[in-house]
C-alpha atoms as a PDB file:
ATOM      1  CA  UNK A   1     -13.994  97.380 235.186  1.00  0.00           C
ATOM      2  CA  UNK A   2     -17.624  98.205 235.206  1.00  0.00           C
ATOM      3  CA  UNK A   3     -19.925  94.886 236.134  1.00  0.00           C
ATOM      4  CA  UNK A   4     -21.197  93.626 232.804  1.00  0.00           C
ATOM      5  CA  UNK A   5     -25.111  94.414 234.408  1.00  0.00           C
ATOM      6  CA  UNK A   6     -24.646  97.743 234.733  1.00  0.00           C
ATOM      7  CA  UNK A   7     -22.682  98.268 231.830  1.00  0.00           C
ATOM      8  CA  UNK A   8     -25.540  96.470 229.765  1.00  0.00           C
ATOM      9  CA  UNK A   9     -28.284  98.592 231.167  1.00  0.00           C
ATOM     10  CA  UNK A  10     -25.992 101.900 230.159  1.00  0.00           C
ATOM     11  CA  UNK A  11     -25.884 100.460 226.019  1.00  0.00           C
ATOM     12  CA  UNK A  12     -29.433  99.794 226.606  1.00  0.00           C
ATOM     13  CA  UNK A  13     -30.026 103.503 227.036  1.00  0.00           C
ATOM     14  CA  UNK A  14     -27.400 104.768 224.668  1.00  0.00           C
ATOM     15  CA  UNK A  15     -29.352 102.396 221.769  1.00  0.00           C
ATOM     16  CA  UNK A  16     -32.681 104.223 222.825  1.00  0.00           C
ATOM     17  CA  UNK A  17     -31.457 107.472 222.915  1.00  0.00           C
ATOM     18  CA  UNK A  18     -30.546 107.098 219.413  1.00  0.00           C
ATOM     19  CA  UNK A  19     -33.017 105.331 218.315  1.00  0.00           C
ATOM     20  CA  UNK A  20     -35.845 108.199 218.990  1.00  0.00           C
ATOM     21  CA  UNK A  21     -33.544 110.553 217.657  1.00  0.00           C
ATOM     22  CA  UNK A  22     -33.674 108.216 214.136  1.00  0.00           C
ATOM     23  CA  UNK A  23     -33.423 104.666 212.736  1.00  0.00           C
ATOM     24  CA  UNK A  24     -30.252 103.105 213.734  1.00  0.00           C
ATOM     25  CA  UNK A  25     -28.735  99.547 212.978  1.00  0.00           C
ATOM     26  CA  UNK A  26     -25.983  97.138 214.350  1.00  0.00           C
ATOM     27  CA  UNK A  27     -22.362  98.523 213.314  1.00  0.00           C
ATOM     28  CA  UNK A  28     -23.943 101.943 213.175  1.00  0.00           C
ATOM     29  CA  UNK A  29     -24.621 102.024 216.997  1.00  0.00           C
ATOM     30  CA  UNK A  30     -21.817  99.924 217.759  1.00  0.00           C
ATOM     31  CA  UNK A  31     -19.364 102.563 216.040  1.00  0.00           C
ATOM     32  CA  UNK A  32     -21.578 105.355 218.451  1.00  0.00           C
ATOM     33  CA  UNK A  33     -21.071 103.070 221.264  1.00  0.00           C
ATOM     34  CA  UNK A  34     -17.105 102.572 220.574  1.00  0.00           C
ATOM     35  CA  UNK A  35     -17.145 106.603 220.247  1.00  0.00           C
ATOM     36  CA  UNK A  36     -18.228 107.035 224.266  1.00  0.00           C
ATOM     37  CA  UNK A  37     -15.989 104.267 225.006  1.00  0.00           C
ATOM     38  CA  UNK A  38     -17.722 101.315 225.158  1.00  0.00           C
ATOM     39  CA  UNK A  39     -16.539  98.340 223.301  1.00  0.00           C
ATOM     40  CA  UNK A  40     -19.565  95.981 222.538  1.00  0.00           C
ATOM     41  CA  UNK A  41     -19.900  92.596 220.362  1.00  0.00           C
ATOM     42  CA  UNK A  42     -22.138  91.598 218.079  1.00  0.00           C
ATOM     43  CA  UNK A  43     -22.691  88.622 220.544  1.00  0.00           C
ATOM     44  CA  UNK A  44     -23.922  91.263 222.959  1.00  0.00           C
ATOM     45  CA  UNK A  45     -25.135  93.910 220.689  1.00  0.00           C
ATOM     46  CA  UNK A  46     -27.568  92.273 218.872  1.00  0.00           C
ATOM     47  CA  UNK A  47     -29.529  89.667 221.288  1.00  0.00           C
ATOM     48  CA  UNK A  48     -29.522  93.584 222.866  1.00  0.00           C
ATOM     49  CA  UNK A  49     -31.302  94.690 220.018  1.00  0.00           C
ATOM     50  CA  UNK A  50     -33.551  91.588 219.735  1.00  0.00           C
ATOM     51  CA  UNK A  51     -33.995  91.901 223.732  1.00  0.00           C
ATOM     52  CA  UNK A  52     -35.285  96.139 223.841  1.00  0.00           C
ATOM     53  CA  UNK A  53     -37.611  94.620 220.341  1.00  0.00           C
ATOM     54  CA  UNK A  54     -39.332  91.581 221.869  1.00  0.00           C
ATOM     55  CA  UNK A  55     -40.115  93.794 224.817  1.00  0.00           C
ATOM     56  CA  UNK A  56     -41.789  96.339 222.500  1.00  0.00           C
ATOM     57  CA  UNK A  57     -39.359  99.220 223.165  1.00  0.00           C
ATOM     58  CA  UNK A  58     -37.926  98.942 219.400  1.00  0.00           C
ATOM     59  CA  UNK A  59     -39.451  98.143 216.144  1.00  0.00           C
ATOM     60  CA  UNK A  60     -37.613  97.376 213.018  1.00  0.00           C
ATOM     61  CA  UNK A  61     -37.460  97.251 209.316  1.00  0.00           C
ATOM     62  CA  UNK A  62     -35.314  95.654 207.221  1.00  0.00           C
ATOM     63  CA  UNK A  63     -34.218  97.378 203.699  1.00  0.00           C
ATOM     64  CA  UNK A  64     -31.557  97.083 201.057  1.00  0.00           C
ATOM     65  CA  UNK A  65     -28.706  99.319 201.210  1.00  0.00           C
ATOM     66  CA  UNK A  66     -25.762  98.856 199.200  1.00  0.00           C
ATOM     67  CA  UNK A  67     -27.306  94.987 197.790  1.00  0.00           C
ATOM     68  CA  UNK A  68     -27.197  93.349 201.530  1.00  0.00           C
ATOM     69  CA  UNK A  69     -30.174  93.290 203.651  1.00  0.00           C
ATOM     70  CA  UNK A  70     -29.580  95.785 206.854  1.00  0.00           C
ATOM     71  CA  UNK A  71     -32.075  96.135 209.924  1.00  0.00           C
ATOM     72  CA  UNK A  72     -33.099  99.294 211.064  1.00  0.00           C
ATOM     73  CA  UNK A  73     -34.687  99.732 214.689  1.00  0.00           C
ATOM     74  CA  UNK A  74     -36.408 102.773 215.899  1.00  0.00           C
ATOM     75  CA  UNK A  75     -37.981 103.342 219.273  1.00  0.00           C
ATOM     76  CA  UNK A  76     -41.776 102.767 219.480  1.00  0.00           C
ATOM     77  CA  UNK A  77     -44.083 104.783 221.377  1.00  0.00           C
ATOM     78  CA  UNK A  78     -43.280 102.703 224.945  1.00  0.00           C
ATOM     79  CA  UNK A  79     -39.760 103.416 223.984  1.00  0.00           C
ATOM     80  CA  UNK A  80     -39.454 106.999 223.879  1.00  0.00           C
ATOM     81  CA  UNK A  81     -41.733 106.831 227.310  1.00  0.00           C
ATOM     82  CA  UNK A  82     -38.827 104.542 228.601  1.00  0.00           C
ATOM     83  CA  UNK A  83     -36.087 107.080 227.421  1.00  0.00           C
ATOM     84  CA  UNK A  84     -38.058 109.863 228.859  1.00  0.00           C
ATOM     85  CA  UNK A  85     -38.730 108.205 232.578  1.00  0.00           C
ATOM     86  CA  UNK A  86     -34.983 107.096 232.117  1.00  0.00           C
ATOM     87  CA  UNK A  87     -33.981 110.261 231.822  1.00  0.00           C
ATOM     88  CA  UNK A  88     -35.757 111.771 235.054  1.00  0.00           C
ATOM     89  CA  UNK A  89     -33.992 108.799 236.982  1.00  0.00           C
ATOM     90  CA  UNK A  90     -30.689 109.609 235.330  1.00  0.00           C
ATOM     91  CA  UNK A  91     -30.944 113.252 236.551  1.00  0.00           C
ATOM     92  CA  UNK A  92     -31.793 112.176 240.239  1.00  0.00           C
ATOM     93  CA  UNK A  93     -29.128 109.689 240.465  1.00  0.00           C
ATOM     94  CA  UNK A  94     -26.753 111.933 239.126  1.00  0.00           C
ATOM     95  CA  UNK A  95     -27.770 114.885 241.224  1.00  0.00           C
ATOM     96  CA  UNK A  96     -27.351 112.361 244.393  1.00  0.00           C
ATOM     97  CA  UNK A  97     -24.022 110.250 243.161  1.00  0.00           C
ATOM     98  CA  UNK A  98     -22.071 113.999 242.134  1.00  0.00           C
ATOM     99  CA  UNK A  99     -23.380 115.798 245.556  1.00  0.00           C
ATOM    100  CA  UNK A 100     -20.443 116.991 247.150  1.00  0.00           C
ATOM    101  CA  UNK A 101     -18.132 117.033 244.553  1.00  0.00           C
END
């Protein structure tokens, strides 16, 4: 069982991975999520969401799809800076953790 920490900062980078790559919203990531094996709540999911927004990594919109209100998040500009330093630190760690194998 992964430690709930580290398995929080792992959905953190999923949800900003996909949302540079477009708008996403709740059961649309969480059905992404649940596709790479992770099994998320909305309990968790969406103070998430709320969390990576407030901090100014996400910005959202709220439309009408279907007759019920749905919010969309996208990755700002201090997002997709996140997502790219992530991604420099994800290489390096992995480089490090799979050396040897």
């Amino acid at each position: 069982m992964i430690d709930r920490e580290f398995f929080l900062g792992f959905i953190k980078i999923h949800i900003l991975y996909h949302a540079v790559k477009g708008p996403i919203y709740g059961a649309d990531i969480a059905a992404e999520l649940a596709r790479h094996g992770y099994t998320i709540s909305p309990g968790t999911l969406y103070p998430t969401l709320h969390r990576l927004s407030r901090e100014g990594y996400l910005e959202s919109e709220t439309r009408v799809v279907e007759g019920k209100m749905r919010k969309y998040y996208r990755a700002t500009g201090e997002g997709k800076r996140l997502l790219a330093a992530s991604r420099r630190k994800i290489a390096e760690l992995v480089a490090e953790v799979m050396e040897g194998i």
